[in-house]
C-alpha atoms as a PDB file:
ATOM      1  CA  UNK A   1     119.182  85.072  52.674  1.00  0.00           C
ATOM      2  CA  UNK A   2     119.152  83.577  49.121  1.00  0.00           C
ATOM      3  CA  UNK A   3     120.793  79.977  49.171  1.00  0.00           C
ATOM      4  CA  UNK A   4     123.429  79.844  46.289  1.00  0.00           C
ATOM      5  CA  UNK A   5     122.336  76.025  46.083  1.00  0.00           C
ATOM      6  CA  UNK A   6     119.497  73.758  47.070  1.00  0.00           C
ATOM      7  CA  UNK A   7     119.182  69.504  47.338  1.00  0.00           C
ATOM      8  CA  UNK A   8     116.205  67.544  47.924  1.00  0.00           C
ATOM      9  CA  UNK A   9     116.487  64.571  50.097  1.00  0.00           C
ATOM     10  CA  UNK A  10     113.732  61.766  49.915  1.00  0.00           C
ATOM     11  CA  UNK A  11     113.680  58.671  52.155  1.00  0.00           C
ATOM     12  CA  UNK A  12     111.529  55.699  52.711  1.00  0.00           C
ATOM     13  CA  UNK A  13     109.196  55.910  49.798  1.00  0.00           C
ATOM     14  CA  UNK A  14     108.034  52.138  50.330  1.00  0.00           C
ATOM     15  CA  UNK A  15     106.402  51.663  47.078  1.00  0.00           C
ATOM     16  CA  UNK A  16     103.811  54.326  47.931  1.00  0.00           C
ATOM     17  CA  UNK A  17     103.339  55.734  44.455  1.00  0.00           C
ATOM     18  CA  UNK A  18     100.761  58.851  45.278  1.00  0.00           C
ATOM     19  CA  UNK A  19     102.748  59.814  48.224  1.00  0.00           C
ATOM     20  CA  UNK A  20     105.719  60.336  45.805  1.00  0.00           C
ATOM     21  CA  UNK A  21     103.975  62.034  43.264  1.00  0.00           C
ATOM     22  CA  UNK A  22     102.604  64.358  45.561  1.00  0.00           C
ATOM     23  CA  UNK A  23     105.809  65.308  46.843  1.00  0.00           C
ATOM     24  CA  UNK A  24     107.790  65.736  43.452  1.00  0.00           C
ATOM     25  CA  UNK A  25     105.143  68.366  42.228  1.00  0.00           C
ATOM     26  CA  UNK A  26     106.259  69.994  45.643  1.00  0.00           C
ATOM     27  CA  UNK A  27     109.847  69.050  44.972  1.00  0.00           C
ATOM     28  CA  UNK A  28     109.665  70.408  41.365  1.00  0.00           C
ATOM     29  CA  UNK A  29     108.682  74.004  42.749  1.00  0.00           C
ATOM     30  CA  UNK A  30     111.770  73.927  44.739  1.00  0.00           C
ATOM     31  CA  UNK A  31     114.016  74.247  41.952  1.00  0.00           C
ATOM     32  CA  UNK A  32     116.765  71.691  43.396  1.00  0.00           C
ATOM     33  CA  UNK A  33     120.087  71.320  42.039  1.00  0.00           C
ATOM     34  CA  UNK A  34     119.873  68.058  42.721  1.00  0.00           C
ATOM     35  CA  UNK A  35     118.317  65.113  44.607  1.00  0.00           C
ATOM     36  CA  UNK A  36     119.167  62.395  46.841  1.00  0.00           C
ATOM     37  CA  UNK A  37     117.393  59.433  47.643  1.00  0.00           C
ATOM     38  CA  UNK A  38     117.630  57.371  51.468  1.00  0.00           C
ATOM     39  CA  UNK A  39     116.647  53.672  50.467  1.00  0.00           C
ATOM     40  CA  UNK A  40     113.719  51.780  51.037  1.00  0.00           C
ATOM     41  CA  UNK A  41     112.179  52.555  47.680  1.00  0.00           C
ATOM     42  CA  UNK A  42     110.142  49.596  47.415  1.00  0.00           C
ATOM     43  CA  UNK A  43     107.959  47.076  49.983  1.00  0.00           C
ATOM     44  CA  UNK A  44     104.917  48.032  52.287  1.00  0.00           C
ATOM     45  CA  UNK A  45     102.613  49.653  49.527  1.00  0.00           C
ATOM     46  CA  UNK A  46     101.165  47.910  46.153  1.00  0.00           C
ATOM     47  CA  UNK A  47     102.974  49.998  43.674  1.00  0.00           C
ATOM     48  CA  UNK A  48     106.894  49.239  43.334  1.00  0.00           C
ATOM     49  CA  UNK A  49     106.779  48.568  39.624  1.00  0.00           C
ATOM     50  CA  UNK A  50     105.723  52.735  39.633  1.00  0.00           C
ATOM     51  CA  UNK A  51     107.392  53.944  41.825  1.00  0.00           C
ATOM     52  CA  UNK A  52     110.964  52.405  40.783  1.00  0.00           C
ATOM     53  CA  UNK A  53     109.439  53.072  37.079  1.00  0.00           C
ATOM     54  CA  UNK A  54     109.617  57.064  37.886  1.00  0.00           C
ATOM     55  CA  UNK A  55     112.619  57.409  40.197  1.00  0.00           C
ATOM     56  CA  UNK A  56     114.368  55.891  37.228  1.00  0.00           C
ATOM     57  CA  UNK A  57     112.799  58.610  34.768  1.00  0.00           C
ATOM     58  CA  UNK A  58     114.799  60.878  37.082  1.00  0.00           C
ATOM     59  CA  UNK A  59     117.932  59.437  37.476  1.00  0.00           C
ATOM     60  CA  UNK A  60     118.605  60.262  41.094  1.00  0.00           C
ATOM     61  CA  UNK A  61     121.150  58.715  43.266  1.00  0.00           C
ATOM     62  CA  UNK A  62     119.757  56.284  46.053  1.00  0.00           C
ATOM     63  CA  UNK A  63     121.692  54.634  48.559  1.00  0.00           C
ATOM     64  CA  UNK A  64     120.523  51.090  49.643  1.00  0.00           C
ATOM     65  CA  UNK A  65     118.044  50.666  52.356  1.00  0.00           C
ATOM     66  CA  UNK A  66     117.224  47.428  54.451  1.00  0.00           C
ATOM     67  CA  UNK A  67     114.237  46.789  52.675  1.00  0.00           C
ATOM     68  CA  UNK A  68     115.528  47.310  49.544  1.00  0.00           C
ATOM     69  CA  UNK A  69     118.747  44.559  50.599  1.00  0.00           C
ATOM     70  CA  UNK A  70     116.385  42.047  51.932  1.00  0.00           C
ATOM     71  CA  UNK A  71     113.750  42.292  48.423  1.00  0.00           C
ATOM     72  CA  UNK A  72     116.855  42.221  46.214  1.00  0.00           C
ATOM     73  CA  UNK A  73     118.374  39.215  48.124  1.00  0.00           C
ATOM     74  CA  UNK A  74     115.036  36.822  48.107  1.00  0.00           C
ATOM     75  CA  UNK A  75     115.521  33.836  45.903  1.00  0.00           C
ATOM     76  CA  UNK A  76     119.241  34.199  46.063  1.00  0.00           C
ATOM     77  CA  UNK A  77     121.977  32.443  47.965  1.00  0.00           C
ATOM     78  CA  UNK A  78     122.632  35.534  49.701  1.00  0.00           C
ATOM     79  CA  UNK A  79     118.990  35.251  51.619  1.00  0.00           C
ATOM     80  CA  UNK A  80     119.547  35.347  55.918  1.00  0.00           C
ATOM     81  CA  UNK A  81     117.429  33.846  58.303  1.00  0.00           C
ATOM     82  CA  UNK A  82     115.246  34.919  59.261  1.00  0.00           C
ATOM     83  CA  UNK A  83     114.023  36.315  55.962  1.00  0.00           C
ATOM     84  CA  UNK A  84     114.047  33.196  53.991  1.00  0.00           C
ATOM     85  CA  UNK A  85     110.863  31.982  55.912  1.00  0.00           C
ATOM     86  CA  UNK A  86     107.974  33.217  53.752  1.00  0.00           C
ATOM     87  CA  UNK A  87     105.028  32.463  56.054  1.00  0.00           C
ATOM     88  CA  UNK A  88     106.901  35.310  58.220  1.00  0.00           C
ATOM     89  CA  UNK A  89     107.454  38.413  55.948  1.00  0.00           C
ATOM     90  CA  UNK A  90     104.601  37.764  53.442  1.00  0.00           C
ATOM     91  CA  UNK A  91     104.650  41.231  52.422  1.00  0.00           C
ATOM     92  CA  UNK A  92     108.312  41.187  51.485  1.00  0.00           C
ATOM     93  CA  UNK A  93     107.448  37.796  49.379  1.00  0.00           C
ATOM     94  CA  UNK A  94     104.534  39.110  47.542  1.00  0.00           C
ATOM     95  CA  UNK A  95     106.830  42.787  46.361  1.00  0.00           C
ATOM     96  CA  UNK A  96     109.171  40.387  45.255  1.00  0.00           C
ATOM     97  CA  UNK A  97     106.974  38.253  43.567  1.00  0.00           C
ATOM     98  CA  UNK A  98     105.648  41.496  41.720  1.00  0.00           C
ATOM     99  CA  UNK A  99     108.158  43.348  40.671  1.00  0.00           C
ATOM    100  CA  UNK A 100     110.027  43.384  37.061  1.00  0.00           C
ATOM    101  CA  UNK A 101     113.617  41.738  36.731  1.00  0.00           C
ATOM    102  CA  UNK A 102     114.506  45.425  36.010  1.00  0.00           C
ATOM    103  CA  UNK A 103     113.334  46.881  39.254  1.00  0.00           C
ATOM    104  CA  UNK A 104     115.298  44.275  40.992  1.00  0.00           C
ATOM    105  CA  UNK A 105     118.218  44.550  39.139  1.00  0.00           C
ATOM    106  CA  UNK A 106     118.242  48.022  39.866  1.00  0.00           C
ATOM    107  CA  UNK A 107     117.742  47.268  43.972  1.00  0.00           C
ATOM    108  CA  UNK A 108     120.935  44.944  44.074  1.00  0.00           C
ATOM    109  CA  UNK A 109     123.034  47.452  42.144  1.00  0.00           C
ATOM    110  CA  UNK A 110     122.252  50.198  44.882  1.00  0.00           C
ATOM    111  CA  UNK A 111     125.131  51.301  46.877  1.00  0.00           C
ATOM    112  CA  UNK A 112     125.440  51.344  51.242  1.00  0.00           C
ATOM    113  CA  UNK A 113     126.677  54.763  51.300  1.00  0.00           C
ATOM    114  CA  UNK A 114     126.736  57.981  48.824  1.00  0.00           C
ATOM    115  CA  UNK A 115     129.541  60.675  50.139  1.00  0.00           C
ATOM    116  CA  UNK A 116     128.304  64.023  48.083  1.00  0.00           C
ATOM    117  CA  UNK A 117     131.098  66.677  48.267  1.00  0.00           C
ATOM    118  CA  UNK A 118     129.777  69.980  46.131  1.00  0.00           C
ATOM    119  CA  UNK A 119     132.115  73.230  45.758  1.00  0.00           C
ATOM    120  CA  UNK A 120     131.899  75.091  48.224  1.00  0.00           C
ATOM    121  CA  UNK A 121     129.727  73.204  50.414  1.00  0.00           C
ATOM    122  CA  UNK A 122     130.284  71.429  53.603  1.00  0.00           C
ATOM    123  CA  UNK A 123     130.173  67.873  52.498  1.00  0.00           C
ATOM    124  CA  UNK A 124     127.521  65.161  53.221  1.00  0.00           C
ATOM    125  CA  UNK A 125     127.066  61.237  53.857  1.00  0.00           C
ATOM    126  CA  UNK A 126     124.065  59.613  52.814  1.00  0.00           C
ATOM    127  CA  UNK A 127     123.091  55.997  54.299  1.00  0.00           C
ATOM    128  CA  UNK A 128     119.992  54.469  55.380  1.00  0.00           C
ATOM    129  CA  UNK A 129     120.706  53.720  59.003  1.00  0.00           C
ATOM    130  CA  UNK A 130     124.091  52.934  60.261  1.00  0.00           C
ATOM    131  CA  UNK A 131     127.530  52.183  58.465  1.00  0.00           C
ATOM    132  CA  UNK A 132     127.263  48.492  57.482  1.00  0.00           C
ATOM    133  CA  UNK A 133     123.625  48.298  58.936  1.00  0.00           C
ATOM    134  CA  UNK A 134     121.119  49.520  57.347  1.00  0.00           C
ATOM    135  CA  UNK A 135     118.633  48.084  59.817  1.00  0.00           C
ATOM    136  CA  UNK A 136     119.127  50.417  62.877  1.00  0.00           C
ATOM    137  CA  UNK A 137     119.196  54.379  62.400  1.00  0.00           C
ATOM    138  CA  UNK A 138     119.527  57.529  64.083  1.00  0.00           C
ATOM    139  CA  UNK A 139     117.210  58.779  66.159  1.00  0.00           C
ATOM    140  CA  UNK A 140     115.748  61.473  68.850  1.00  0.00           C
ATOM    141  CA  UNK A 141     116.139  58.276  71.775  1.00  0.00           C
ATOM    142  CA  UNK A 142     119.973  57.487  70.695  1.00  0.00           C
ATOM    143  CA  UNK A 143     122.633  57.164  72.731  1.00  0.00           C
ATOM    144  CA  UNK A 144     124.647  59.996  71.726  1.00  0.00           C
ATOM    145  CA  UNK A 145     128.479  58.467  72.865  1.00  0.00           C
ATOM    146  CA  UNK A 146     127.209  55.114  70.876  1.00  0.00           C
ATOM    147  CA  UNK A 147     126.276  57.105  67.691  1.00  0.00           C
ATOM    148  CA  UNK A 148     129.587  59.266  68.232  1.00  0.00           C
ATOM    149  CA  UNK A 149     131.683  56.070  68.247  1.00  0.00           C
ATOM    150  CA  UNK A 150     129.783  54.812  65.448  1.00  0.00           C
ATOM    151  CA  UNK A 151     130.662  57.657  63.210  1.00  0.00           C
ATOM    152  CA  UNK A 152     134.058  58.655  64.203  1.00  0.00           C
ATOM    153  CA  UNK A 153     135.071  57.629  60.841  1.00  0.00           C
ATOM    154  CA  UNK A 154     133.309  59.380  58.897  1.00  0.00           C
ATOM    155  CA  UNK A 155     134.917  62.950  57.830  1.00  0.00           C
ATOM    156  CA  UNK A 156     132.096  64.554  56.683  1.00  0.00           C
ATOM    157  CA  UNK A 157     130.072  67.713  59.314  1.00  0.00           C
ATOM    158  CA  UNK A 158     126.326  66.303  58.091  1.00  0.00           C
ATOM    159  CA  UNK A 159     125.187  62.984  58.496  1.00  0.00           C
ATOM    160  CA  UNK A 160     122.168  62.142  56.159  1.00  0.00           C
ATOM    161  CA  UNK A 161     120.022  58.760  56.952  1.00  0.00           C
ATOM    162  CA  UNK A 162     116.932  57.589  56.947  1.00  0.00           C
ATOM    163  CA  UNK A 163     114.904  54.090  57.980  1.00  0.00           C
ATOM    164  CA  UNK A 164     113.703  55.746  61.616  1.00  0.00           C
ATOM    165  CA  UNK A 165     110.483  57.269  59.498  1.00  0.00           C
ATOM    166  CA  UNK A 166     110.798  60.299  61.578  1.00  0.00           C
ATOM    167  CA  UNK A 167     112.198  63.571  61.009  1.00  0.00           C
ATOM    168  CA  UNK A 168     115.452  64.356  62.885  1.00  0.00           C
ATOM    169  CA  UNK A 169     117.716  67.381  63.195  1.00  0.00           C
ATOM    170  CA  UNK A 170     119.991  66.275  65.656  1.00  0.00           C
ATOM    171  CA  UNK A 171     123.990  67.493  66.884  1.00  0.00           C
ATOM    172  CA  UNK A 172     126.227  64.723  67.932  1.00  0.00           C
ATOM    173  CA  UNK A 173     129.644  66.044  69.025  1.00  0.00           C
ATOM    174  CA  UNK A 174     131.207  67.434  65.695  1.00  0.00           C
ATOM    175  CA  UNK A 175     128.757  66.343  63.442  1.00  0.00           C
ATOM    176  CA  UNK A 176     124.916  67.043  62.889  1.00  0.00           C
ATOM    177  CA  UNK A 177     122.447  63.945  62.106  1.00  0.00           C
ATOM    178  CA  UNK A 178     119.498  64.824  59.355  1.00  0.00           C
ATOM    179  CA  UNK A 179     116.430  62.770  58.650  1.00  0.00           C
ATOM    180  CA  UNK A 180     113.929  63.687  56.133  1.00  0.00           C
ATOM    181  CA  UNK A 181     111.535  61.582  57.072  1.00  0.00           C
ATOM    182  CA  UNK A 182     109.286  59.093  55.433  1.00  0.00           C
ATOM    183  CA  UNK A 183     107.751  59.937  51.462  1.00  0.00           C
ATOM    184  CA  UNK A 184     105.167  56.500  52.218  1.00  0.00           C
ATOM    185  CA  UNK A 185     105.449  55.620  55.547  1.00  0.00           C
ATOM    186  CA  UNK A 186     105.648  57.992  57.938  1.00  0.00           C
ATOM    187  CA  UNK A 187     105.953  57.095  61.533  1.00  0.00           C
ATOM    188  CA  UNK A 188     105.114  60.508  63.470  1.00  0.00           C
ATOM    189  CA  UNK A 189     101.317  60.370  63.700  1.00  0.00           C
ATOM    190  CA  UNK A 190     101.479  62.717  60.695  1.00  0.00           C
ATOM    191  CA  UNK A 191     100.117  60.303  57.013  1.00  0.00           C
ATOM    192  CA  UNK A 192     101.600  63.189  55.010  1.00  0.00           C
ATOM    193  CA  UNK A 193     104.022  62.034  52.451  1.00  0.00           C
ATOM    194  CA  UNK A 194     107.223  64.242  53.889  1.00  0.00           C
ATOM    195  CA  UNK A 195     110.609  65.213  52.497  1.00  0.00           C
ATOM    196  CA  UNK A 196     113.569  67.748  53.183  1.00  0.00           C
ATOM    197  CA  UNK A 197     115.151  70.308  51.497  1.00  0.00           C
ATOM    198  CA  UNK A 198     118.459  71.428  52.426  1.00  0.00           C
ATOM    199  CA  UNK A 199     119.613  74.871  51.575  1.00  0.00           C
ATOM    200  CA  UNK A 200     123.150  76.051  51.305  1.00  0.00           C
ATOM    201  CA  UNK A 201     123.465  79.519  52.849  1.00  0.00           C
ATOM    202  CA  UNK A 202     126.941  81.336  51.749  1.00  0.00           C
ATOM    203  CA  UNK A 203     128.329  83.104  54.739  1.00  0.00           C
ATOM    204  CA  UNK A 204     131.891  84.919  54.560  1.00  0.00           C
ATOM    205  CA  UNK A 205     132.995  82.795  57.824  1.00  0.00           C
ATOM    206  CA  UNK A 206     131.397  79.402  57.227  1.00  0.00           C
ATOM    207  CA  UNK A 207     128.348  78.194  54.816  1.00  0.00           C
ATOM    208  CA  UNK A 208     126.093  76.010  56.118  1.00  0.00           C
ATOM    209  CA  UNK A 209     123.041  73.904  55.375  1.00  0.00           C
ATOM    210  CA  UNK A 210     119.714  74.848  56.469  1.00  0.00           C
ATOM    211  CA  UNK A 211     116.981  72.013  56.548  1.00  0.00           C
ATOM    212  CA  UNK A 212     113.532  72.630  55.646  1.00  0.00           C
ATOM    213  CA  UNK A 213     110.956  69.607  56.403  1.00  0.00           C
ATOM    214  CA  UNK A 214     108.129  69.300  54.250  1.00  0.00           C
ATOM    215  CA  UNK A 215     104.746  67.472  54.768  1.00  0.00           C
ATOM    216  CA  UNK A 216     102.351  67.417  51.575  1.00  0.00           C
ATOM    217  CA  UNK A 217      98.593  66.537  51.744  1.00  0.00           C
ATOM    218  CA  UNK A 218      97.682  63.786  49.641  1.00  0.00           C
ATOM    219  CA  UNK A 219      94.557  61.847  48.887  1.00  0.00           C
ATOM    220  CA  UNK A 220      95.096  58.704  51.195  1.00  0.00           C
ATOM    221  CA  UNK A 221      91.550  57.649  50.531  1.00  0.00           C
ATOM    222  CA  UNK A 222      92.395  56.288  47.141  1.00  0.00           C
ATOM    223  CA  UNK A 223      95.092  54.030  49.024  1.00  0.00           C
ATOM    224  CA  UNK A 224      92.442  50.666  50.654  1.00  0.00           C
ATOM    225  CA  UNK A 225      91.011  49.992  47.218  1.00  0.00           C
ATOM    226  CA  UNK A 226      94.605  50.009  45.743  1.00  0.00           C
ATOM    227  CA  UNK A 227      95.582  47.432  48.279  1.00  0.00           C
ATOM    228  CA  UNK A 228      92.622  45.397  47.338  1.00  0.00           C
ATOM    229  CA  UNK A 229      92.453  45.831  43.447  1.00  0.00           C
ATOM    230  CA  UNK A 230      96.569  44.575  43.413  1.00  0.00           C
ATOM    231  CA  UNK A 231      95.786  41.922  45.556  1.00  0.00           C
ATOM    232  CA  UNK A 232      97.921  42.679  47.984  1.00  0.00           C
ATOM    233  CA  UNK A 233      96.011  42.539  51.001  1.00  0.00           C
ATOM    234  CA  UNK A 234      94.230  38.754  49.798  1.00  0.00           C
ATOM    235  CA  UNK A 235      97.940  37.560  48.922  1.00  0.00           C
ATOM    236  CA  UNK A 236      99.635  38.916  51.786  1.00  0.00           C
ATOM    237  CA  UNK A 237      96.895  38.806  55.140  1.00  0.00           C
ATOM    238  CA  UNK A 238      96.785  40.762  58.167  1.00  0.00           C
ATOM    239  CA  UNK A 239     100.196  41.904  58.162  1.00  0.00           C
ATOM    240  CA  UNK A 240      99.325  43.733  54.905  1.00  0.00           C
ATOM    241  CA  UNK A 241      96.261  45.493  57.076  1.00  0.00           C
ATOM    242  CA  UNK A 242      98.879  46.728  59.227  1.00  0.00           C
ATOM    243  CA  UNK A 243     100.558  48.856  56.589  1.00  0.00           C
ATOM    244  CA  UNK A 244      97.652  49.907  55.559  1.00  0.00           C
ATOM    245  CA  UNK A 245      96.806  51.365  58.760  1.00  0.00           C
ATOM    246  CA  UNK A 246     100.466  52.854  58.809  1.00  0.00           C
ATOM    247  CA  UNK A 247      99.398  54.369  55.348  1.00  0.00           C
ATOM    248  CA  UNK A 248      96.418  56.189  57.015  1.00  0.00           C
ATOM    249  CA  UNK A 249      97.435  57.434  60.547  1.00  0.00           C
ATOM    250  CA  UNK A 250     100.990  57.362  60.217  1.00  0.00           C
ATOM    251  CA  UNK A 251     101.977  54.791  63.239  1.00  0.00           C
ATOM    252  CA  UNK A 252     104.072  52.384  62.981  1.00  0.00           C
ATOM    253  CA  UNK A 253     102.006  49.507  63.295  1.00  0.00           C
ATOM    254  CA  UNK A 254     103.889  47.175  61.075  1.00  0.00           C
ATOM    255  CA  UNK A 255     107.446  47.521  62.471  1.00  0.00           C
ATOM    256  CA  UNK A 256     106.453  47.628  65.781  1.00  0.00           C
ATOM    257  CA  UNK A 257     104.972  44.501  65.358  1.00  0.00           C
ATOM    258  CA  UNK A 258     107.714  42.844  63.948  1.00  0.00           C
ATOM    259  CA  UNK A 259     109.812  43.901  66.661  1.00  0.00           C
ATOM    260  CA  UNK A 260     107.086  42.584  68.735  1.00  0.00           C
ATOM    261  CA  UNK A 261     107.206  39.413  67.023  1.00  0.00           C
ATOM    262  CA  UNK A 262     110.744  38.916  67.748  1.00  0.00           C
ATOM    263  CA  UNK A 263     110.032  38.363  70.719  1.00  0.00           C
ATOM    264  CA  UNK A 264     107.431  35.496  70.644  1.00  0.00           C
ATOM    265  CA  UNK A 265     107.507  31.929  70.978  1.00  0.00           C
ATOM    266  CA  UNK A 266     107.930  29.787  68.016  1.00  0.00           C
ATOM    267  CA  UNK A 267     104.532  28.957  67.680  1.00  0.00           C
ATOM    268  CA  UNK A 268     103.122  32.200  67.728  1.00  0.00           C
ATOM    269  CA  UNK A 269     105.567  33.309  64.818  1.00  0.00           C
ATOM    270  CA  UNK A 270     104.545  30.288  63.222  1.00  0.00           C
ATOM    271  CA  UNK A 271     101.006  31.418  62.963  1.00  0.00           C
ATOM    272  CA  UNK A 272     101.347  35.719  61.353  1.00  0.00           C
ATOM    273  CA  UNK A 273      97.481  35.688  61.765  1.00  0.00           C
ATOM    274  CA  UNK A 274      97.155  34.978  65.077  1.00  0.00           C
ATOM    275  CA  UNK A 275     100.056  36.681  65.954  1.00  0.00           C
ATOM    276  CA  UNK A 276      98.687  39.815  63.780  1.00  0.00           C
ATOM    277  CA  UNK A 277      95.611  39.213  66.159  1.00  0.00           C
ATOM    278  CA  UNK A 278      97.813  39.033  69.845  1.00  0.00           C
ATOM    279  CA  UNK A 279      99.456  41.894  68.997  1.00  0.00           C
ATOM    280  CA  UNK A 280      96.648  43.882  68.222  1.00  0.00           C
ATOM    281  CA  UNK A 281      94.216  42.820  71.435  1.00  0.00           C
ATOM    282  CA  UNK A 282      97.630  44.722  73.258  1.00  0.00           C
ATOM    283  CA  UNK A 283      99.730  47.517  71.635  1.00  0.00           C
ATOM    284  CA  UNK A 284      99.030  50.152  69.542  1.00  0.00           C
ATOM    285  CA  UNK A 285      99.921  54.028  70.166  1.00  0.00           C
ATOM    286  CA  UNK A 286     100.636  54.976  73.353  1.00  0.00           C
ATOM    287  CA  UNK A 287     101.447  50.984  74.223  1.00  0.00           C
ATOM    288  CA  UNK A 288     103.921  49.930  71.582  1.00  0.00           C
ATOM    289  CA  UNK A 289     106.197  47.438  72.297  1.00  0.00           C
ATOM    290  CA  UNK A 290     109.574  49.194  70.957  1.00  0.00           C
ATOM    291  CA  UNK A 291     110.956  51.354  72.979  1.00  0.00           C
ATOM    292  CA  UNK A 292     110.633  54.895  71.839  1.00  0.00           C
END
């Protein structure tokens, strides 16, 4: 059946600037009539400057995503514990530190929540994780009365988020929960940069959207000497590495390690190498230490 309209949804790009251009040559091919973007532009990879430098040639709409809140809050007096220790989030620190007084300026102007209502088409709500936290999203292991509850608000039939890194296709009571997974980050043991398209299939009864998932091959062996040349990975240590490895296998070393670290004594927060270190000697796939 030919859809009478098609939207591209992107999420988590992370500052991962071939992983995005990979996917917009696939994107282009698709023809959308438009594109939406999940948060989390920026933070994790070396090139944020880039990446924020094309998504504005494009002028798509982008919700806000937790990484995005917590870059475009640094050095303000709207930073939270615990992200105004630097010796903890180093990464975080050294995007900030990099990026242009535009790119910023464009991160705190992002809104929590995009509601995109098209004629004719059931309507949508974009938002990077949950309403009013952007930190926590949908996924296959969620309790399905608590994410009901959560969204009883919300009018719209298709729920749109991101953050999880994973793609999701998921029915909730009345509503259906998308993910499109991660652009520069993924967290399914698959490094392709991945995406969605959503098509909208006219039916006399009742259209409807039809997700497609993408995953696009990209050359991930240009990505350690990018880390290096930037300076990333000298600036920001071993939790840097951990991205990197994120960047080539697609697990999620890095947040499972901060969830990890969450959990430690003082001390060994105190001290991101040798915490970098513990954490490695113990988890990894197959033994992380958030629950999946």
């Amino acid at each position: 059946m030919t859809p009478s309209l098609r939207l591209a949804i992107l999420g988590d790009i992370h500052g991962n600037l071939p992983a995005l251009e990979a996917v917009l040559a696939h994107l282009d091919r698709q023809s959308p009539d438009g594109v939406y973007l999940l948060g989390d532009l920026v933070n994790r990879c070396p090139w944020n400057n880039e990446v924020m430098a094309l998504l504005c040639t494009r002028g798509w709409p982008s919700v806000s995503g937790n990484h995005d809140l917590i870059i475009s809050r640094l050095h303000t007096p709207e930073n939270r514990p615990p992200f105004d220790v630097r010796s903890r989030f180093p990464v975080m620190y050294w995007t900030w530190d990099h990026l242009s007084a535009a790119s910023i300026a464009v991160l705190r102007a992002l809104p929590a929540e995009i509601s995109v209502a098209l004629d004719g088409a059931p309507p949508i709500r974009l938002l990077h994780g949950l309403p009013g936290n952007p930190f926590v999203g949908v996924s296959p292991e969620s309790n399905a009365a608590d994410i009901a509850r959560t969204f009883a608000a919300y009018t719209e039939p298709l729920i749109i988020g991101g953050h999880t890194h994973r793609p999701l296709d998921r029915e909730i009571g009345d509503k259906r929960f998308l993910n499109a997974g991660s652009v520069g980050l993924p967290y399914n043991s698959d490094p392709r940069a991945q995406y969605m398209t959503l098509d909208l299939l006219p039916s006399l009864a009742c259209p409807g959207w039809q997700p497609a998932f993408h995953r696009i091959e990209y050359n991930t062996a240009l990505i350690p000497a990018a880390f290096a040349s930037t300076g990333m990975l000298a600036e920001a240590g071993p939790v840097a590495q951990l991205y990197l490895r994120t960047v080539l296998d697609g697990e999620p070393w890095a947040s499972d390690f901060g969830y990890w670290l969450s959990a430690q004594l003082p001390g060994t927060r105190d001290d991101i190498a040798l915490a970098v270190e513990l954490y490695l000697h113990s988890h990894g796939p197959g033994r992380w230490a958030f629950p999946r």
